[in-house]
Protein backbone atom coordinates (compact mmCIF):
# COMPACT_ATOMS: atom_id res chain seq x y z
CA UNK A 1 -38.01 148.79 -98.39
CA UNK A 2 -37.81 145.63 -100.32
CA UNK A 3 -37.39 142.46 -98.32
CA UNK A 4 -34.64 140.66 -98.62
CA UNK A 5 -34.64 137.12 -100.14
CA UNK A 6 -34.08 133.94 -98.42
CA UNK A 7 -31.06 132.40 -99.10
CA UNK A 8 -32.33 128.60 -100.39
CA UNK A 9 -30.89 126.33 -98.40
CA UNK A 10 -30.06 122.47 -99.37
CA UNK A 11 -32.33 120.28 -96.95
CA UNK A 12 -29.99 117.92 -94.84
CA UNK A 13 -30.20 114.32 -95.76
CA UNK A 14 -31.09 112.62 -92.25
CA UNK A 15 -28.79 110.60 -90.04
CA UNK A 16 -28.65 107.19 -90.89
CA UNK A 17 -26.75 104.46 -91.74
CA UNK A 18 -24.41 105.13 -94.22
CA UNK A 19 -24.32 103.25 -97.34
CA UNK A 20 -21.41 100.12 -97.62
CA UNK A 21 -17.91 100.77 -99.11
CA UNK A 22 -17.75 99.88 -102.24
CA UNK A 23 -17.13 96.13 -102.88
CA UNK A 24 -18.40 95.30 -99.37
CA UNK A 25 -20.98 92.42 -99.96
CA UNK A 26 -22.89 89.86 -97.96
CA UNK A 27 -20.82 87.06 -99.09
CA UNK A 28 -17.59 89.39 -98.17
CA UNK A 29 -18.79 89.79 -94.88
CA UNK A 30 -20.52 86.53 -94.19
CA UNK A 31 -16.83 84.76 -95.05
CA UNK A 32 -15.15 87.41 -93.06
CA UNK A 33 -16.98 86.33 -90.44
CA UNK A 34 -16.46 82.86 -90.62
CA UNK A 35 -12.59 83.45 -90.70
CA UNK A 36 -12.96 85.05 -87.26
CA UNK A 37 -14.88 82.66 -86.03
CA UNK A 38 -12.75 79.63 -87.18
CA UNK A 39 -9.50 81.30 -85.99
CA UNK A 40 -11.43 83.25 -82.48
CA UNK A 41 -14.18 80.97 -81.94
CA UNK A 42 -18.10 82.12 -82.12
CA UNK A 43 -18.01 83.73 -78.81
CA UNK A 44 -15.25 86.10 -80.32
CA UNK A 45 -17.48 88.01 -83.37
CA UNK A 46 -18.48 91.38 -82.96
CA UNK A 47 -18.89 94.12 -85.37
CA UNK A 48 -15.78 95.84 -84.37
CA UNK A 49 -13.71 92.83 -85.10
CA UNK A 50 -15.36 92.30 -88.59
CA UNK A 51 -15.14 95.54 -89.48
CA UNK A 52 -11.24 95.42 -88.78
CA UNK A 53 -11.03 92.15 -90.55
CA UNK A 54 -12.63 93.40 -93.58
CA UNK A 55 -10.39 96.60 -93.41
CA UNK A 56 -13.57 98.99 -92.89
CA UNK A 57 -15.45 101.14 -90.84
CA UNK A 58 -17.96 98.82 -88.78
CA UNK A 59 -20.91 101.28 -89.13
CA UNK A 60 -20.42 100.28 -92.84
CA UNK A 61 -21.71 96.99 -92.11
CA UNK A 62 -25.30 97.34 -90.92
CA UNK A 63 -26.13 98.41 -94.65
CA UNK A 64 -26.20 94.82 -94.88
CA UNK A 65 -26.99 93.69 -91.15
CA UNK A 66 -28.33 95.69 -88.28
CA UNK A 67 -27.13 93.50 -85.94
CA UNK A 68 -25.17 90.84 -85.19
CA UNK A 69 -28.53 88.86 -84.90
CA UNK A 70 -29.49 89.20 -88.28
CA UNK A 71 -25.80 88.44 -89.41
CA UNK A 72 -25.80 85.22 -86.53
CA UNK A 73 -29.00 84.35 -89.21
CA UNK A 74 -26.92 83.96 -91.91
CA UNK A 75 -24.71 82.13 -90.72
CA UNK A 76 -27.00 79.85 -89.51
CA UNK A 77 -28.60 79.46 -93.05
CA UNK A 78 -25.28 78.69 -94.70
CA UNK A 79 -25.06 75.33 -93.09
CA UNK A 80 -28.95 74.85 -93.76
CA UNK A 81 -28.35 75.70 -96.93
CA UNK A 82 -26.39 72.74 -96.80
CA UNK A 83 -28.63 70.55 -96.17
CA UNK A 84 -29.77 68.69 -99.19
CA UNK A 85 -33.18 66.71 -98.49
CA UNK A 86 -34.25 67.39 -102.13
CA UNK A 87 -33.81 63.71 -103.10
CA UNK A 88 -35.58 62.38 -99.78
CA UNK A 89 -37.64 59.18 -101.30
CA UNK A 90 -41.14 59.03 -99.85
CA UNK A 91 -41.08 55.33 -101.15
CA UNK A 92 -38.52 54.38 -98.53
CA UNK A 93 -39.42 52.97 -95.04
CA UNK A 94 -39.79 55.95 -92.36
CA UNK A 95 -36.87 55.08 -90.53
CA UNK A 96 -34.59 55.28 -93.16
CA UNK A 97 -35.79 58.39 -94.24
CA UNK A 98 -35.34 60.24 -91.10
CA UNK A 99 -31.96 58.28 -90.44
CA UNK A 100 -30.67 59.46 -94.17
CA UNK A 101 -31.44 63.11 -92.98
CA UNK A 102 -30.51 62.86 -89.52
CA UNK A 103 -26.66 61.90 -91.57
CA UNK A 104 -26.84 64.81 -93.88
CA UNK A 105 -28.01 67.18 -91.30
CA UNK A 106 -24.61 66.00 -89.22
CA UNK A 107 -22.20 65.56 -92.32
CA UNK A 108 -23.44 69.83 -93.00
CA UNK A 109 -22.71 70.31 -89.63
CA UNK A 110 -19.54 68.37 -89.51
CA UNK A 111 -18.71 70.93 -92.61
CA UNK A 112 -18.58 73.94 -89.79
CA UNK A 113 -18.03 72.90 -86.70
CA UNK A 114 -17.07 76.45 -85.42
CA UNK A 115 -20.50 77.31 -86.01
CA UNK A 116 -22.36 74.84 -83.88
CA UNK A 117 -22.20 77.10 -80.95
CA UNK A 118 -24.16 79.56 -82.95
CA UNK A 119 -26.62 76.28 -84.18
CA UNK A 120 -27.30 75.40 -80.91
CA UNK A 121 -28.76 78.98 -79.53
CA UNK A 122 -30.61 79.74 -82.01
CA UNK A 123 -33.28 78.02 -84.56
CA UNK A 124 -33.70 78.97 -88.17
CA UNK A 125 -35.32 81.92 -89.05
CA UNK A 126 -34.55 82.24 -92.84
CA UNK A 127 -36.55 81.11 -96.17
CA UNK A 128 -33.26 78.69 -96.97
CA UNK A 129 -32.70 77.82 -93.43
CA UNK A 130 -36.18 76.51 -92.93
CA UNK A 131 -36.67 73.94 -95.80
CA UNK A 132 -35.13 71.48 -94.54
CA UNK A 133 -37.20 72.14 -91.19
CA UNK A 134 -40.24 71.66 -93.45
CA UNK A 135 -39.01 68.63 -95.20
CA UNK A 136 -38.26 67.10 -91.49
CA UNK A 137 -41.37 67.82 -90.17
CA UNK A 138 -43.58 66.71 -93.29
CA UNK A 139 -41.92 63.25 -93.48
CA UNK A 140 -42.49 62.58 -89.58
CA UNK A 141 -46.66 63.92 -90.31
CA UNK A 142 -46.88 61.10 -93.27
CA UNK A 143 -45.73 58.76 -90.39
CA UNK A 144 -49.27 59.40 -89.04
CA UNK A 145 -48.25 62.11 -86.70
CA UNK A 146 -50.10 65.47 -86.04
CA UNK A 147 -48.19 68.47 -87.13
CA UNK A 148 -47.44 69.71 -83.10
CA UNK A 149 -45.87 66.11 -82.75
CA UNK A 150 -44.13 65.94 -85.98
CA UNK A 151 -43.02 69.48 -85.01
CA UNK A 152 -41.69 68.15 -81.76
CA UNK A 153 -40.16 65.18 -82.93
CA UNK A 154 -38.25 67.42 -85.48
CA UNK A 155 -37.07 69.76 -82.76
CA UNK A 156 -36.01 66.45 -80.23
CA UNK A 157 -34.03 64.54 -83.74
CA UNK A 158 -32.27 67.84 -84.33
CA UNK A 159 -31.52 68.66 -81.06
CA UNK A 160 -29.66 65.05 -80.72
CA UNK A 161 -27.84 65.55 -84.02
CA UNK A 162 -26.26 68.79 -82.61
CA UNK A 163 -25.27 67.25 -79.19
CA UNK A 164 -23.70 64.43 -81.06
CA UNK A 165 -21.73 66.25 -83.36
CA UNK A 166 -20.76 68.82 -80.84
CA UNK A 167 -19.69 65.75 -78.52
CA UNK A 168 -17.96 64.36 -81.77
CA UNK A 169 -15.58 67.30 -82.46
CA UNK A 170 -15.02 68.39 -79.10
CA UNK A 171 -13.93 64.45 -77.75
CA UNK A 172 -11.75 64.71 -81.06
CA UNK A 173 -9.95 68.04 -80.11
CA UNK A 174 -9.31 66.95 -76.99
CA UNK A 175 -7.59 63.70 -78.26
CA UNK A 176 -5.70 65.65 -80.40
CA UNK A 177 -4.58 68.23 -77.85
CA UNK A 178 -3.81 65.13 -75.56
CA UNK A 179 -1.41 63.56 -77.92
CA UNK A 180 -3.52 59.96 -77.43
CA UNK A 181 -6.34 57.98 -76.95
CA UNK A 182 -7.24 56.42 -73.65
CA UNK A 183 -10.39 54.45 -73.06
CA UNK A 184 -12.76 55.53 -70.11
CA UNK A 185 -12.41 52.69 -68.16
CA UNK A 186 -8.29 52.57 -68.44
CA UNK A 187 -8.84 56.25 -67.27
CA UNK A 188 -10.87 55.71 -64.44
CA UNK A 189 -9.13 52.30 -63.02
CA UNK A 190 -7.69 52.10 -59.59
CA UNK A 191 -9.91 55.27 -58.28
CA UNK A 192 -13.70 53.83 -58.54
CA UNK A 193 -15.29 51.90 -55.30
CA UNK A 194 -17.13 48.89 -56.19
CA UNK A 195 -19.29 49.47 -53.02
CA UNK A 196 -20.10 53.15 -54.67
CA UNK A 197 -19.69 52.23 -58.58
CA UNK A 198 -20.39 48.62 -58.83
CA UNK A 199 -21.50 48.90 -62.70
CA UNK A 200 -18.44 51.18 -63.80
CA UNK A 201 -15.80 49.23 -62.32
CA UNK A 202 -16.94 46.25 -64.10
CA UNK A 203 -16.33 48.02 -67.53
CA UNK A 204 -13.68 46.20 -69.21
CA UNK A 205 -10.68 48.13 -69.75
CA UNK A 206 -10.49 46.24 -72.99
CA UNK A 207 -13.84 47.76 -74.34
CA UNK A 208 -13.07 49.15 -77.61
CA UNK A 209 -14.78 53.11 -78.23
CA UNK A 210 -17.29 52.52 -80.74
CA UNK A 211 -16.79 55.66 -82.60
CA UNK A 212 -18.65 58.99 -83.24
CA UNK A 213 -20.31 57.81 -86.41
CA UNK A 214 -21.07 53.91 -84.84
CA UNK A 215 -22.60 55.60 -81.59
CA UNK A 216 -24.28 58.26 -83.73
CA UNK A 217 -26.41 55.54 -85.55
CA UNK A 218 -27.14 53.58 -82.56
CA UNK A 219 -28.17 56.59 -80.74
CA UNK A 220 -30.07 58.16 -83.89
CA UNK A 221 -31.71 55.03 -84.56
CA UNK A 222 -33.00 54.42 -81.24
CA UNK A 223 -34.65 58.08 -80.71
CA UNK A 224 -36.34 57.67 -84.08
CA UNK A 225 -37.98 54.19 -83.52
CA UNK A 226 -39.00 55.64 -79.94
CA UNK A 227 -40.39 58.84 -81.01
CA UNK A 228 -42.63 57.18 -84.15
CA UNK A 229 -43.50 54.15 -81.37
CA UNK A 230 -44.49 57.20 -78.97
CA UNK A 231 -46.52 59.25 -81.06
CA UNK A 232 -47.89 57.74 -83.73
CA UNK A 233 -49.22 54.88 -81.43
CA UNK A 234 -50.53 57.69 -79.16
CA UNK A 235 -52.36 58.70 -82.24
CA UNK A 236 -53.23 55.73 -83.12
CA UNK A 237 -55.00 54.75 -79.64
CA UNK A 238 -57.04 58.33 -79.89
């Protein structure tokens, strides 16, 4: 008796993720993304919500991110992307050149402030998201510092330029959502001891706010003179 033939059989293609709907992109989902989190606030992105924004099945997106990680990465490098230290002048005094990118550094962040929650848990971790870390840390090493210091410095100037902007748009919304402006010492008069507060209570009431972009480059320039004082002298005295 003759056997009988195996019926071929078409291998199964393994489980995995399956490839995007057509006309889903990066960019689509990257400004998709950005709408929610303009509209819902950082906190409120997920997968599931982006894939309902975009109209699609959320599985689609991990073709282009596995994770909302990797896409929390590319959001990140948009606003570093941003940050334009191409023209940076190594002819120009130290100071000035880490002020000048200490302002363009805050104007890209000004540019989304939604995303500085995002900014300020987690560094760079992207080919266009780290050249301006380079360019940061290579002008503070031509001050004379070693490349741990310069790479501290960076993180302590960048660090400061997110808590002021942060400080900036959050003391604005709250103004805003106040209806007006009232200084800190009108606020806190009649409630402060002198025994207890005996510096605060002799604020003037008439002490005008500086503003966020006046306190920004009295606060930026001091942390810059103090960290090339601090370690380039320590440097220095090795």
């Amino acid at each position: 008796m003759t056997p009988r033939k195996k019926t071929a059989q078409t291998a199964k293609p393994p489980k995995s993720v399956k490839p995007a709907k057509p006309g889903l992109t990066r960019d689509s989902i990257i400004a998709a993304a950005m709408a929610i989190i303009d509209r819902d606030g950082y906190e409120e992105l997920s997968m599931r919500k982006l894939g309902k924004e975009l109209g699609v099945n959320p599985m689609s997106i991990y073709y282009h991110f596995p994770n909302k990680v990797a896409l929390t990465d590319a959001l990140i490098e948009v606003v570093m992307s941003s940050i334009d230290l191409s023209l940076d002048d190594p002819g120009r005094a130290t100071e000035e050149r880490l002020l000048n990118a200490a302002y363009i550094y805050r104007n890209a962040l000004l540019a989304y402030p939604t995303l500085i929650p995002a900014m300020a848990g987690r560094a760079p971790r992207t080919i266009p998201g780290l050249r301006p870390v380079e360019v940061l840390i290579s002008i503070f090493v031509e001050s004379g510092m070693t490349v741990d210091d310069a790479f501290t410095s960076m993180s302590v100037l960048a660090s400061f330029v997110r808590g002021a902007v942060a400080r900036e748009v959050y003391t604005e919304l709250e103004l805003q959502n106040a209806g007006q402006q009232e200084s800190f010492a009108t606020a806190l008069a009649g409630i402060l001891s002198p025994v207890e507060f005996p510096n605060l209570v002799k604020v003037d009431a008439r002490c005008e706010y500086l503003g966020s972009e006046a306190m920004f480059d009295r606060g930026a320039r001091a942390l810059i003179r103090g960290l090339l004082e601090t370690y380039v002298s320590e440097k220095e005295e090795d």
